[in-house]
N, C-alpha and C. Protein backbone atom coordinates (compact mmCIF):
# COMPACT_ATOMS: atom_id res chain seq x y z
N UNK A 1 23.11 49.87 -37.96
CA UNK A 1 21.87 49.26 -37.49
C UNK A 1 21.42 50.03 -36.25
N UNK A 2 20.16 50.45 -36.24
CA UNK A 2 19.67 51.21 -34.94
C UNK A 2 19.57 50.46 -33.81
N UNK A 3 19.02 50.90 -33.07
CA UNK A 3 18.78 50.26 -31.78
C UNK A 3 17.54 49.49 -31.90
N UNK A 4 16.17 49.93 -32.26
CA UNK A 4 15.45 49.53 -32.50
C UNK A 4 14.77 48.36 -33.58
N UNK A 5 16.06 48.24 -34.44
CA UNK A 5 16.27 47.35 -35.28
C UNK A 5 16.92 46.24 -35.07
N UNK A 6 17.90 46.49 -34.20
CA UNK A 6 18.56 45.84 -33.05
C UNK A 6 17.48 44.97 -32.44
N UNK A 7 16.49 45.48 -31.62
CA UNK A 7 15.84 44.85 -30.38
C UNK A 7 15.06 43.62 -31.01
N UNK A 8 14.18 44.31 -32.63
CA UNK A 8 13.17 44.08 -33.41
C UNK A 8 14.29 42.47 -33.91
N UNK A 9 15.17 42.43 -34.47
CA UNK A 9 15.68 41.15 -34.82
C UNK A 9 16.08 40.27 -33.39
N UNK A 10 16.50 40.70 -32.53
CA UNK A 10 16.72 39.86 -31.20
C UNK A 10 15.25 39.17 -30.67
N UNK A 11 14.53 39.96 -30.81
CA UNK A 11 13.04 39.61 -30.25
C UNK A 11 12.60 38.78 -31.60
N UNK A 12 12.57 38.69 -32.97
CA UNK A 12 12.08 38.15 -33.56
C UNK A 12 13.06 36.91 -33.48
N UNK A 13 14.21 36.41 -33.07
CA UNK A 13 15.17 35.17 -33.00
C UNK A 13 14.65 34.78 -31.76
N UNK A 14 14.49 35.45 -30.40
CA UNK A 14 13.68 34.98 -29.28
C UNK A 14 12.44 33.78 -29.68
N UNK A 15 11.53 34.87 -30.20
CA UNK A 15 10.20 33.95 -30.70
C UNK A 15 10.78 32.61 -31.56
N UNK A 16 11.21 32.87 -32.64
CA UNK A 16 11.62 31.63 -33.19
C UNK A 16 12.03 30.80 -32.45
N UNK A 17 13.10 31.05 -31.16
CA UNK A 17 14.17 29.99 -30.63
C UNK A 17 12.48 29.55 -29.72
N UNK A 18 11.56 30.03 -29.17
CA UNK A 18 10.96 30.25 -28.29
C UNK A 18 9.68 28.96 -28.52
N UNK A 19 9.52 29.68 -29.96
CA UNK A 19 8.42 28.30 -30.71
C UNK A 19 8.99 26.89 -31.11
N UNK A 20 10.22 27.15 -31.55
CA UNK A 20 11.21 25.63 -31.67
C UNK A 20 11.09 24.58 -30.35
N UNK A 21 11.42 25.47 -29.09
CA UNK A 21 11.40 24.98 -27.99
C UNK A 21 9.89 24.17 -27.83
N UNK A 22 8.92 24.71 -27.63
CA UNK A 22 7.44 24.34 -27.49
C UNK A 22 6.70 23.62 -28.33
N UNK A 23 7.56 23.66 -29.91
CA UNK A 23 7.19 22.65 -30.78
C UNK A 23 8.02 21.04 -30.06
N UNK A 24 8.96 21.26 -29.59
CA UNK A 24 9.73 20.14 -29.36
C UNK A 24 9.31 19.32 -27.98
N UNK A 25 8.92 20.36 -27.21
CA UNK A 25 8.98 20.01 -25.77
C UNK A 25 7.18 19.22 -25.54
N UNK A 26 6.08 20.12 -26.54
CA UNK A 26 5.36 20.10 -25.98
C UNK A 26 4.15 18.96 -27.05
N UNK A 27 4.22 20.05 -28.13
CA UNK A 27 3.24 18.92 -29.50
C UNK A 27 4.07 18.25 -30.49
N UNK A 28 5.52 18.11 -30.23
CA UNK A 28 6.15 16.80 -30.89
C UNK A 28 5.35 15.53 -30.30
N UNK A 29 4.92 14.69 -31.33
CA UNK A 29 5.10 12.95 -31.23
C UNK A 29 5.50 12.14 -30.22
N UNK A 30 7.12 12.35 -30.42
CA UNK A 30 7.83 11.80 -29.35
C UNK A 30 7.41 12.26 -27.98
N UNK A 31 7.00 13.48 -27.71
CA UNK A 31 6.62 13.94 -26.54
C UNK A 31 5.93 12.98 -25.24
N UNK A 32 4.88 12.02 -26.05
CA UNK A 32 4.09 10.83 -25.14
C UNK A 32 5.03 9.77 -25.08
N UNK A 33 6.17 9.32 -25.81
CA UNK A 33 7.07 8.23 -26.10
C UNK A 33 8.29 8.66 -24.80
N UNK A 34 8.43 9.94 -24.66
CA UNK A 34 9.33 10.21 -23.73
C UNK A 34 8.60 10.19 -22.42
N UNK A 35 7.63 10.88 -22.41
CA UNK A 35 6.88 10.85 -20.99
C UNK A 35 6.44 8.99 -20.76
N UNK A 36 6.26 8.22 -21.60
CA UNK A 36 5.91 7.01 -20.65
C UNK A 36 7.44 6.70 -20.84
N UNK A 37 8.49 6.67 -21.24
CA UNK A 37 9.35 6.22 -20.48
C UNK A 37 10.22 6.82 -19.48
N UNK A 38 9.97 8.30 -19.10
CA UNK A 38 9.97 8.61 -17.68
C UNK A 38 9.13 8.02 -16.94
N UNK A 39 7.82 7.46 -17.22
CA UNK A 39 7.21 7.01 -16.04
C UNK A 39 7.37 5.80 -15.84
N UNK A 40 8.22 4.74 -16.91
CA UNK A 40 8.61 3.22 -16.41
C UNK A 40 10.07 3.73 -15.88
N UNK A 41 10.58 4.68 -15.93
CA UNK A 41 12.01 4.77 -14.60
C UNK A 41 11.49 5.36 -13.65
N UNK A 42 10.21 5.76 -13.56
CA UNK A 42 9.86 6.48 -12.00
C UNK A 42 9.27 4.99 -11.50
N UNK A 43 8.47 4.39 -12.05
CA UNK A 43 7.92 3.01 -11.76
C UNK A 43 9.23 1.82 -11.07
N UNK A 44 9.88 2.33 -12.22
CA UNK A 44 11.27 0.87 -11.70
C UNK A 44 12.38 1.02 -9.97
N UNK A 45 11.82 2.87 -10.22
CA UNK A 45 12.54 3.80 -9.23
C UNK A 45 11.52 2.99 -7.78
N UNK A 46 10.29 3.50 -8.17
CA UNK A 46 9.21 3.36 -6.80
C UNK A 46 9.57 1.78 -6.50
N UNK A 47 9.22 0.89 -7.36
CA UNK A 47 9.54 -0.52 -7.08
C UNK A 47 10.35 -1.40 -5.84
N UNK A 48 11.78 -0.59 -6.71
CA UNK A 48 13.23 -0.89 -6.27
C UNK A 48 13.02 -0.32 -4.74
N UNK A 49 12.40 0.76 -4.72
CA UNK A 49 12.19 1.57 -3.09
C UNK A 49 11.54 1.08 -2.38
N UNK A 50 9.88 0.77 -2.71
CA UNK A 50 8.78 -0.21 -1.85
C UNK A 50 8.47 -1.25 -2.21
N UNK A 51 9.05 -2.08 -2.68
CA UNK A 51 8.97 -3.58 -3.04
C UNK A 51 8.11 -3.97 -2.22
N UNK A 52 7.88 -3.84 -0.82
CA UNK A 52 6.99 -4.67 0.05
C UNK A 52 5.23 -4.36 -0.03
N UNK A 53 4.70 -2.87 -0.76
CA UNK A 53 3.82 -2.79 -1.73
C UNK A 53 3.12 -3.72 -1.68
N UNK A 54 3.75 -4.36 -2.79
CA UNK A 54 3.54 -5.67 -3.77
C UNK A 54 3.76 -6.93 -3.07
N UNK A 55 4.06 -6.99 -2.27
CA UNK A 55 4.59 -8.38 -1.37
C UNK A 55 6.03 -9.41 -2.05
N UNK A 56 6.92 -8.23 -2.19
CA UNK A 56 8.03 -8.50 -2.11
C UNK A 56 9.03 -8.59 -1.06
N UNK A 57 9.38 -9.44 -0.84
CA UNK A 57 10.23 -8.92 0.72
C UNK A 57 11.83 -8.10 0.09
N UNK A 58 12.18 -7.15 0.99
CA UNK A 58 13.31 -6.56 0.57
C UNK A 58 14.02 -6.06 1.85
N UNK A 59 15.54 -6.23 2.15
CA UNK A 59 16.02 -6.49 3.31
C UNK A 59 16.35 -4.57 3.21
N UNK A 60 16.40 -3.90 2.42
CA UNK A 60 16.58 -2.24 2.47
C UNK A 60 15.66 -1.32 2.79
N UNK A 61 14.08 -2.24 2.57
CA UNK A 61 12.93 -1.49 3.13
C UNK A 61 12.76 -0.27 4.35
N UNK A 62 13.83 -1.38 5.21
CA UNK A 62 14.16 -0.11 6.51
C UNK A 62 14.45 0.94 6.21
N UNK A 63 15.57 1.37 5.44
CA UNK A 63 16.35 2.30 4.96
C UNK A 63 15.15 3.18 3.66
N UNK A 64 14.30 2.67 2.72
CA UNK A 64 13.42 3.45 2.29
C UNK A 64 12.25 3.69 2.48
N UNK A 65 12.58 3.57 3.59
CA UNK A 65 11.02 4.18 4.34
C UNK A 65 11.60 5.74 4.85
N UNK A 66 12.60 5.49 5.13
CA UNK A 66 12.98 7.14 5.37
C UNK A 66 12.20 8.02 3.91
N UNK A 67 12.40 7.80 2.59
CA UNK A 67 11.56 8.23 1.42
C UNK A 67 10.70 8.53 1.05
N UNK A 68 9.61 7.82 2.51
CA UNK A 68 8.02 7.57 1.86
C UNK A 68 7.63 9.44 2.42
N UNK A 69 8.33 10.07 3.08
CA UNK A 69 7.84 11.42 3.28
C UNK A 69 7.61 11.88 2.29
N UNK A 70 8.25 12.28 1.50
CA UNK A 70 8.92 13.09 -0.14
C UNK A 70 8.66 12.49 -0.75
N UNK A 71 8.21 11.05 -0.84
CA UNK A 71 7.46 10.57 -2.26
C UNK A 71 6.03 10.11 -1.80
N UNK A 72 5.56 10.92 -0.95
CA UNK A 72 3.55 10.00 -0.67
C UNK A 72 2.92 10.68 -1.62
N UNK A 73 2.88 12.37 -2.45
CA UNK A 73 2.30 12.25 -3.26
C UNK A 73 2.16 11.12 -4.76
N UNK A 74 3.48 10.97 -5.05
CA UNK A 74 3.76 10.41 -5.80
C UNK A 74 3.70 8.39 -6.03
N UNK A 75 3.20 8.27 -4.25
CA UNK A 75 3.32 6.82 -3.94
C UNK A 75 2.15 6.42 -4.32
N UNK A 76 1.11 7.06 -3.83
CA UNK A 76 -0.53 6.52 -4.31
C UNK A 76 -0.58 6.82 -6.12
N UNK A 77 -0.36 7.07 -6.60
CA UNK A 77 -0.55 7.87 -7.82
C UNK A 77 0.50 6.59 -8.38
N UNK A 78 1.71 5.86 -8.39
CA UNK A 78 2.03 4.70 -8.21
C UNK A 78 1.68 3.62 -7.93
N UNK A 79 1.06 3.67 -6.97
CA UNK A 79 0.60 2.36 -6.48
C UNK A 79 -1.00 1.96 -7.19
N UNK A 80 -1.35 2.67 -7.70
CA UNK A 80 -2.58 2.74 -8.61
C UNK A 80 -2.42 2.14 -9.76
N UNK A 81 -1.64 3.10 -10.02
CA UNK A 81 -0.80 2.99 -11.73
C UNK A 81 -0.25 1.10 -11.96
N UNK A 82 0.49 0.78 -10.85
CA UNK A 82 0.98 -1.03 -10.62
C UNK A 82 -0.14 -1.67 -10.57
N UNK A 83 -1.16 -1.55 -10.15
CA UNK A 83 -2.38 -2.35 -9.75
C UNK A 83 -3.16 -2.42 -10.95
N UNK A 84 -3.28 -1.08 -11.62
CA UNK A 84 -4.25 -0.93 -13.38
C UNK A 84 -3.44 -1.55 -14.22
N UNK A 85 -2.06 -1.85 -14.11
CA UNK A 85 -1.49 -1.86 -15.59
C UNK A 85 -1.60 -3.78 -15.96
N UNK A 86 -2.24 -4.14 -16.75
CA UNK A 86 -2.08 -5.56 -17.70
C UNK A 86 -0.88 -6.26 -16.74
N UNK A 87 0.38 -6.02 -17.41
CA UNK A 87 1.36 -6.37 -17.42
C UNK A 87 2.38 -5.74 -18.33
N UNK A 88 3.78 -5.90 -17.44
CA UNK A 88 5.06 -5.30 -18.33
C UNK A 88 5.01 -5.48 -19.87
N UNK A 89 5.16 -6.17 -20.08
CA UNK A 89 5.17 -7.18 -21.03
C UNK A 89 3.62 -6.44 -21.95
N UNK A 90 2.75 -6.35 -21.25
CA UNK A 90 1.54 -5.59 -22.29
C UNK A 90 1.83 -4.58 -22.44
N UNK A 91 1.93 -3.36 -21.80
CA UNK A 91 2.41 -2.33 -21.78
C UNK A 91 3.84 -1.63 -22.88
N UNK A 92 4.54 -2.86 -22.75
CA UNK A 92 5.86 -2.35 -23.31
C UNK A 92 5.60 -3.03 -25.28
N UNK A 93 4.34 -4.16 -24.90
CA UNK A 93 3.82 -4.25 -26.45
C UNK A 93 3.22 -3.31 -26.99
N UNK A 94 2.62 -2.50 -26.39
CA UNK A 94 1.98 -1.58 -27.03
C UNK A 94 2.40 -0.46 -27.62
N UNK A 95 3.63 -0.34 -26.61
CA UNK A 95 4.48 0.93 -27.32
C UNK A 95 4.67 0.94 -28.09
N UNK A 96 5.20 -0.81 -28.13
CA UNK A 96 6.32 -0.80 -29.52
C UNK A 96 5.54 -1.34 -30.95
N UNK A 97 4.01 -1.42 -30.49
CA UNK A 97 3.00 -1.27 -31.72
C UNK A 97 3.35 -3.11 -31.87
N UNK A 98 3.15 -4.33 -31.25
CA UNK A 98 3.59 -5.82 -30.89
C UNK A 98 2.17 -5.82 -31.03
C-alpha cells in the first residue's frame, strides 16, 4: 500500500468518523431532548445556589454569593427563563408529550 493510499483511506475514515460525530452531536432528535435536560440541571443547579431570587430563604446564601461573579452571565439568562416558564410540572408535560 503506498503512502498516498495510505493518507487517502485515513482521511476518508476521518470524514466518516467526522460526519457520525455531527450527525449525533448536532441534527440528531435527541439533540433538543438532551439540551433541555441540561438546562433543568443548570436550572436546579442556579436554584439550589440563589434560592433567595425567588423568595426563598436559604441559610447558605452567604456562601453562594461568592458564585454570583462566574455565573452573572448565566444568572439573568436564568432568572428570565424561572419567571417565563408555566410551571415544572408544564414544562416537564410537554416533553413527555402529557
Amino acid at each position: 500500500m503506498t503512502l498516498a493510499a495510505r493518507i487517502e483511506s485515513y482521511r476518508t475514515l476521518v470524514e466518516e468518523w467526522l460526519r457520525g460525530l455531527y450527525h449525533g452531536m448536532i441534527t440528531h432528535p435527541a439533540y433538543e431532548k438532551i439540551e433541555k435536560q441540561a438546562e433543568d440541571h443548570e436550572d436546579a443547579f442556579m436554584l439550589a445556589c440563589f434560592p433567595d431570587a425567588f423568595g426563598i430563604p436559604s441559610p447558605i446564601s452567604y456562601y453562594t454569593a461568592e458564585l454570583l461573579p462566574y455565573l452573572e452571565d448565566e444568572f439573568e439568562a436564568w432568572e428570565r427563563r424561572m419567571w417565563d416558564r408555566g410551571s415544572l410540572l408544564e414544562r416537564k408535560g410537554h416533553q413527555f408529550h402529557f
